[in-house]
Protein backbone atom coordinates (compact mmCIF):
# COMPACT_ATOMS: atom_id res chain seq x y z
CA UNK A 1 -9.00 8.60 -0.65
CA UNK A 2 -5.64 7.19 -1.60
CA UNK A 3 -2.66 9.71 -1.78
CA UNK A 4 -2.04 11.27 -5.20
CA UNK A 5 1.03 12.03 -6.60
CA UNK A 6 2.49 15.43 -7.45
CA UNK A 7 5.79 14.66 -8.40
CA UNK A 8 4.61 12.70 -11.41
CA UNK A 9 1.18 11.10 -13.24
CA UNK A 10 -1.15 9.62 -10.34
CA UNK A 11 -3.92 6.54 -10.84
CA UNK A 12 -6.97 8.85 -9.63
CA UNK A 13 -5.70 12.30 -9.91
CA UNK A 14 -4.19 14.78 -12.77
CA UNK A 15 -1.10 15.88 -10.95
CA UNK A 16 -0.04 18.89 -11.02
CA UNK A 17 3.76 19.14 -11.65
CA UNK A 18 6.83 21.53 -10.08
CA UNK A 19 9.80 22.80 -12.31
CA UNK A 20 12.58 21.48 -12.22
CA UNK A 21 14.32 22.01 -8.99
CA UNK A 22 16.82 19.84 -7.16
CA UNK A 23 15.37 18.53 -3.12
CA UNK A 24 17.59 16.38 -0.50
CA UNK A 25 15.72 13.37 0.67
CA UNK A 26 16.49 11.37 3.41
CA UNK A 27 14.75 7.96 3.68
CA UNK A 28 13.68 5.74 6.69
CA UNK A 29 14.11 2.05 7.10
CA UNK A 30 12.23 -0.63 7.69
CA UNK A 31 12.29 -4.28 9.37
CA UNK A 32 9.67 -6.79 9.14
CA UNK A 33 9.16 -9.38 11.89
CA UNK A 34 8.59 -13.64 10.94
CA UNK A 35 4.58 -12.65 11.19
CA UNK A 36 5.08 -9.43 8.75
CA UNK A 37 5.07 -6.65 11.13
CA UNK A 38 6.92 -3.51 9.80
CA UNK A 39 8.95 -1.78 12.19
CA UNK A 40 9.78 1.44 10.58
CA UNK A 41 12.47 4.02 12.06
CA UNK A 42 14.33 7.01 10.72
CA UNK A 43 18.01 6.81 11.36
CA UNK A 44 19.97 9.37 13.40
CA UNK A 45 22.45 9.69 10.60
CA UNK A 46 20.34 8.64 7.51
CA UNK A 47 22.33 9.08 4.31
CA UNK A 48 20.98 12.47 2.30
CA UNK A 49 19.67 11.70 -1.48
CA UNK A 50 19.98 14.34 -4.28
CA UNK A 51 17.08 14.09 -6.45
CA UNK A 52 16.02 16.16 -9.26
CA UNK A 53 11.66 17.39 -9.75
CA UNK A 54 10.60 17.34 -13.38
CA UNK A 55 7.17 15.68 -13.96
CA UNK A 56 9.01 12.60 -12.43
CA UNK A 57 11.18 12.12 -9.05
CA UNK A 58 14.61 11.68 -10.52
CA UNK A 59 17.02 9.75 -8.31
CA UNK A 60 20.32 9.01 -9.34
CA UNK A 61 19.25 8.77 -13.22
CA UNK A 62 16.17 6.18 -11.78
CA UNK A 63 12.30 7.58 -12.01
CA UNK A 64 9.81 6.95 -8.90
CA UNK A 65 6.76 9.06 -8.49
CA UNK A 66 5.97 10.62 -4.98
CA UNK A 67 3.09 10.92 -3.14
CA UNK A 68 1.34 12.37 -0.21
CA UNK A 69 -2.26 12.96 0.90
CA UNK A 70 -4.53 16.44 0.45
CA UNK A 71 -7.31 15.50 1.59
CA UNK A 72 -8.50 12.45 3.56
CA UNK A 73 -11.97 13.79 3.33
CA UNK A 74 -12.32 16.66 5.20
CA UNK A 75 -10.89 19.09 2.73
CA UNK A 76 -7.45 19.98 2.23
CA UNK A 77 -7.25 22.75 4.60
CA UNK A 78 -7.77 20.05 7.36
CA UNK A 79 -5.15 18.02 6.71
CA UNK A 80 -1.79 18.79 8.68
CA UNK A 81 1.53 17.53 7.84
CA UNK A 82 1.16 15.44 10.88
CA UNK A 83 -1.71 13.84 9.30
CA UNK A 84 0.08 13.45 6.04
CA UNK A 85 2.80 11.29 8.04
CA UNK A 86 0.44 9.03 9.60
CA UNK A 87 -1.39 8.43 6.67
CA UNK A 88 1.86 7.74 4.38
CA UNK A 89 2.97 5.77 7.42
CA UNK A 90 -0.09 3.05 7.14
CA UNK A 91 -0.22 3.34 3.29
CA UNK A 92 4.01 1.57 3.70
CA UNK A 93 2.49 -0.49 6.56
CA UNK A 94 0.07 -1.53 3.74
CA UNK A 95 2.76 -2.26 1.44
CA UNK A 96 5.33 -4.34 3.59
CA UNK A 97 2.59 -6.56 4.94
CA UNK A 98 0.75 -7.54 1.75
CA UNK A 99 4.73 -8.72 0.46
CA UNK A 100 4.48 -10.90 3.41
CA UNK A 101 0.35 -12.00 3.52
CA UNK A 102 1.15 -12.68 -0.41
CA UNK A 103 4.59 -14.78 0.16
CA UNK A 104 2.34 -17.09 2.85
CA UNK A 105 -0.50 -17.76 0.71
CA UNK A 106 2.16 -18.56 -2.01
CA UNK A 107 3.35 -21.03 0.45
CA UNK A 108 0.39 -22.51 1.39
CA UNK A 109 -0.84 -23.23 -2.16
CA UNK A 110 2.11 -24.79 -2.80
CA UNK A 111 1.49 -26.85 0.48
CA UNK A 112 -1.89 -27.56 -1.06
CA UNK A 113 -0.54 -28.65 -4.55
CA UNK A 114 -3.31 -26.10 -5.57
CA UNK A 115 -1.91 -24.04 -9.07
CA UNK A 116 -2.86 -20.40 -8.37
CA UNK A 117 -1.63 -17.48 -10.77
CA UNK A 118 1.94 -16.03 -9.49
CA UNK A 119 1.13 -13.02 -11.17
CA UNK A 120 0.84 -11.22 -8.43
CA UNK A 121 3.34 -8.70 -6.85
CA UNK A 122 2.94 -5.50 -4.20
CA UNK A 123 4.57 -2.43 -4.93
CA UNK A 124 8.17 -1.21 -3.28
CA UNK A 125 7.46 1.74 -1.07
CA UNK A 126 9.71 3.79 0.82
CA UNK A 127 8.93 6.70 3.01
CA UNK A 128 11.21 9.87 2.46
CA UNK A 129 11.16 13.04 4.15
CA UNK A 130 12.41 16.44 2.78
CA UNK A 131 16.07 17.97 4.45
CA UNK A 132 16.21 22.06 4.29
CA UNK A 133 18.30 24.41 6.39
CA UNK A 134 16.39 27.39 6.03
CA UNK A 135 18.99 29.05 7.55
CA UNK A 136 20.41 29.42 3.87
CA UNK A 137 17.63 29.41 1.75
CA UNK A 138 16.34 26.07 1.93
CA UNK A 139 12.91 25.74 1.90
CA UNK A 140 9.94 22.79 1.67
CA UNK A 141 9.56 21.94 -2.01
CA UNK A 142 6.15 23.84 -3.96
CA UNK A 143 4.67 20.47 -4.41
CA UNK A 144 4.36 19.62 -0.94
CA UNK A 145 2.67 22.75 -0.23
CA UNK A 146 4.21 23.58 2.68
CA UNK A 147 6.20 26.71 3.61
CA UNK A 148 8.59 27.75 5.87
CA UNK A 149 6.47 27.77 9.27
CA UNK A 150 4.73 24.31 8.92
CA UNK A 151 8.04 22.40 9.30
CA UNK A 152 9.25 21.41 12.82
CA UNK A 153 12.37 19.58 12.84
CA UNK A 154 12.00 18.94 16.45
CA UNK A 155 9.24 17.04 15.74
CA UNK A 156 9.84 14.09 13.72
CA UNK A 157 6.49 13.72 11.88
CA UNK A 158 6.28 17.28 10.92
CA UNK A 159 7.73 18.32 8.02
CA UNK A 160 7.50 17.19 3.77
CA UNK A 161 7.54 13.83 3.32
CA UNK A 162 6.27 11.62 0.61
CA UNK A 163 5.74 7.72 -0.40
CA UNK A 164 8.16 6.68 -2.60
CA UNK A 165 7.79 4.04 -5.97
CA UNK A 166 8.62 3.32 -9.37
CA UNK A 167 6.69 4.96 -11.77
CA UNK A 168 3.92 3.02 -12.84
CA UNK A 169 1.89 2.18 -15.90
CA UNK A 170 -0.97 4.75 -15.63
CA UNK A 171 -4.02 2.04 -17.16
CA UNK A 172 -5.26 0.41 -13.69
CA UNK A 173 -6.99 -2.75 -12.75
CA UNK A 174 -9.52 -2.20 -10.18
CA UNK A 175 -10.30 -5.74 -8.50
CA UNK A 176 -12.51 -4.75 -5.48
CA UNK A 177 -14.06 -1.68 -3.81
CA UNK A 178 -13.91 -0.01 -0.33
CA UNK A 179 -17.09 -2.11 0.66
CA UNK A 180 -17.34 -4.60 -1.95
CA UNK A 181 -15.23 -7.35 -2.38
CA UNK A 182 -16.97 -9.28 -5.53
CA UNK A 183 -14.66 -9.84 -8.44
CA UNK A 184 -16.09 -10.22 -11.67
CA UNK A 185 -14.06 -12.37 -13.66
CA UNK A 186 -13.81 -15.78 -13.53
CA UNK A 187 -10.25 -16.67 -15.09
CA UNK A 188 -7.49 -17.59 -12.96
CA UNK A 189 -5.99 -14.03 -11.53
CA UNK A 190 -9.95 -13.43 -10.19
CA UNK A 191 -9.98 -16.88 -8.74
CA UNK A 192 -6.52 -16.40 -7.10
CA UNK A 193 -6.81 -12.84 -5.60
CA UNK A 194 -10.32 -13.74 -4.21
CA UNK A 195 -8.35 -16.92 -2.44
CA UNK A 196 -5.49 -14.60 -1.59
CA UNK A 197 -8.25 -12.22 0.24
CA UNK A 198 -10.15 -14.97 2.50
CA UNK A 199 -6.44 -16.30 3.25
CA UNK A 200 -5.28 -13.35 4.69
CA UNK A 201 -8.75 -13.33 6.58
CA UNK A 202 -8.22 -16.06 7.68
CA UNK A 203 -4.51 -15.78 8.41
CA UNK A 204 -5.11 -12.87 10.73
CA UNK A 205 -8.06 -14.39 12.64
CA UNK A 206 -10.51 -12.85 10.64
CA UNK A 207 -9.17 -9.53 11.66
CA UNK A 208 -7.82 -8.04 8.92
CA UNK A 209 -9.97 -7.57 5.58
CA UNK A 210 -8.03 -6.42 2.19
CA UNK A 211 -9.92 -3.94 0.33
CA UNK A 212 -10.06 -1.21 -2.86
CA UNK A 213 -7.27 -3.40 -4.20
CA UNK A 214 -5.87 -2.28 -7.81
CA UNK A 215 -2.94 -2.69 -10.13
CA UNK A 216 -0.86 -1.94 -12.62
CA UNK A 217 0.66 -4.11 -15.08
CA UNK A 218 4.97 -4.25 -14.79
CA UNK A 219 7.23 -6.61 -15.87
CA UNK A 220 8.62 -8.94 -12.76
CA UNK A 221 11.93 -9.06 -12.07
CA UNK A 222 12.45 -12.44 -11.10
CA UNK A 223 10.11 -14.13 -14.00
CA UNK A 224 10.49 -11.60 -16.76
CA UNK A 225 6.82 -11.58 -17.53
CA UNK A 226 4.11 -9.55 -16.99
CA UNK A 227 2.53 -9.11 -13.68
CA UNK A 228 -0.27 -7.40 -12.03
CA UNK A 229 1.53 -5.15 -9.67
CA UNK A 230 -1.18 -4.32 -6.49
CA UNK A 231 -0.88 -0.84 -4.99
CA UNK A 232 -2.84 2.11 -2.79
CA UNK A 233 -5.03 -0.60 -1.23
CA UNK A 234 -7.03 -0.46 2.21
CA UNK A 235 -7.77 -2.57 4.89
CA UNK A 236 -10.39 -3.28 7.73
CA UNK A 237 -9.55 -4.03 11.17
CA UNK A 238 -11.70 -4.20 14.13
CA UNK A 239 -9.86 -1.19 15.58
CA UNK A 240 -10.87 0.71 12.64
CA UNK A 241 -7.23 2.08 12.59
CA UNK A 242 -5.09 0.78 10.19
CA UNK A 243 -5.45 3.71 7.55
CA UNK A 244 -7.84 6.21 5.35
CA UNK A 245 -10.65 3.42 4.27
CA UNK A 246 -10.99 1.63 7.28
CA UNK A 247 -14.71 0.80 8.70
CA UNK A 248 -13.89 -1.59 11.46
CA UNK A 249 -16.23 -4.12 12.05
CA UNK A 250 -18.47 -2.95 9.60
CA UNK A 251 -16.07 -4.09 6.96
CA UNK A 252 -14.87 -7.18 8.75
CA UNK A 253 -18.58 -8.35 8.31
CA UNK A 254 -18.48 -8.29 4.39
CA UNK A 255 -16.99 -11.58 3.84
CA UNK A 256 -18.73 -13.75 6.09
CA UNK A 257 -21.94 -12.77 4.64
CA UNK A 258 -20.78 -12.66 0.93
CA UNK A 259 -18.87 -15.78 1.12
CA UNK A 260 -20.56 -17.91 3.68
CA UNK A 261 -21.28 -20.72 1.56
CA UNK A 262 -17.67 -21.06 -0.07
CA UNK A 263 -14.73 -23.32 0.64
CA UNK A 264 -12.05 -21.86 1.90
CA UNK A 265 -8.13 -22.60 1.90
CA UNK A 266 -7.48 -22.99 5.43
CA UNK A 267 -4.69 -20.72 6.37
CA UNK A 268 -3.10 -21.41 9.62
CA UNK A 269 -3.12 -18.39 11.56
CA UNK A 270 0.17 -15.62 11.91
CA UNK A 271 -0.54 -16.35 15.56
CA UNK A 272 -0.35 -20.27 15.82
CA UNK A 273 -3.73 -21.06 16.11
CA UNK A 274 -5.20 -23.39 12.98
CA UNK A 275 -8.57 -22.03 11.34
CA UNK A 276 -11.70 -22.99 12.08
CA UNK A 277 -13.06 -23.53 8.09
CA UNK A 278 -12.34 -27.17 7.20
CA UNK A 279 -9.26 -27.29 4.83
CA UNK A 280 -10.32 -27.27 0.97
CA UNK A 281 -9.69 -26.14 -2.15
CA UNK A 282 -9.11 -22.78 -3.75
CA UNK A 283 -12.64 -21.49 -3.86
CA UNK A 284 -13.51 -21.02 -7.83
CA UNK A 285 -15.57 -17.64 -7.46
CA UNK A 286 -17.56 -15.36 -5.16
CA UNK A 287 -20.60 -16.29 -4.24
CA UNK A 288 -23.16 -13.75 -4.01
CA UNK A 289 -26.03 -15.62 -1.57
């Protein structure tokens, strides 16, 4: 289940919204390696953001929405904030690396002279937490639905926090499932994202399989035109790991069987090792035997 905003309108969930009331936010930063690692850390003296609650996140006059999990599917009452953190933790993992796995299969069309649709983007996350000093009356906002006892400051991955992005057009594209990975168009975004998907596979030594991957439509800021902007997706790793979604090898097996008799764009590997599928074309749909 992908987290759901209540700070402001959510994809998959009515969102239930706070008055208006002012919250400090402090927000961690993040590094990513030449193979698109994130490195996330929370400074020791992190600058403190004012920012207003009113159906939207309002920061400095700009509107995000914020979200956090409820219930990863064991009710809400079994979710901790500690949970919450880990969860919101992968879901910017998520974010940062499909930037990167998207800028290298970019590169390697390109390298290819293959024309692919650039209409493609992945969101700008960025993990906040809540400040209080309860000492004078500062307490965890109502939407986080935490009180007073369930924040540790002592321990950095207890408290409020929340994924932070631009608000979002609320009409989403869903492209592929949890456990199915068939698109059914054939135009040129289809074709591309269903490349873009067997690159990263490939890229990652068939380790890593995108999945549940939707959009919204924004305008980019580089081109000025519309662009499918891809958000709240999952992945499958063989450690079974990397997030809410996962299904380890179970889901690493979907796109060898799927897509066995497709060519592939053959993605050098992240980790210097060239893949095994003999270099070709763009592959021009899924293939279902």
């Amino acid at each position: 289940m992908p987290p759901v905003s209540l700070y402001s309108r959510a994809s998959t969930h009515r969102a239930v919204h706070e008055i208006t009331k002012a919250v400090k936010l402090v927000f961690a930063s993040a590094t990513v390696s030449l193979d698109g690692q994130a490195d996330i850390q929370w400074p020791a003296n992190g600058k403190v953001i004012s920012a207003q609650i009113c159906n939207e996140l309002n920061i400095e006059g700009n509107l995000f929405i914020a979200k956090h999990f409820y219930d990863i599917g064991q009710g809400p009452s079994q979710l901790t904030p500690v949970n919450n953190y880990q969860n919101l933790h992968a879901e910017l993992q998520h974010a940062i690396e499909g930037t990167h796995f998207l800028k290298k299969f970019y590169e390697h069309a390109e390298q290819l002279n293959q024309e692919v649709s650039k209409g493609f983007c992945f969101v700008e996350a960025r993990l906040a937490k809540e400040i209080h000093d309860i000492d004078i009356n500062e307490y965890p906002s109502k939407a986080s639905g935490l009180g007073p006892d369930d924040v540790d400051d002592d321990t950095y991955n207890c408290g409020a926090y929340w994924l932070i992005e631009p608000c979002r057009n609320i009409a989403v594209k869903k492209w592929t499932g949890t456990m199915s990975h068939r698109l059914s168009g054939f135009g040129q975004e289809d074709k591309t994202l269903s490349a873009f998907v067997h690159f990263v596979w490939h890229y990652t030594n068939s380790s890593v399989v995108l999945a549940d991957l939707q959009s919204t439509l924004i305008i980019g800021e580089q081109s000025g035109h519309t662009i499918h902007e891809l958000f709240d997706y999952m992945t499958h790793t063989y450690e079974g790991n990397s997030g809410v979604g996962d299904h380890g090898e179970e889901g690493l097996q979907l796109p060898i069987v799927k897509h066995k008799n497709m060519q592939f764009v053959a993605a050098p590997s992240k980790h210097g090792n060239e893949s095994k599928e003999e270099e070709g074309k763009i592959p021009d749909g899924v293939d279902d035997d």
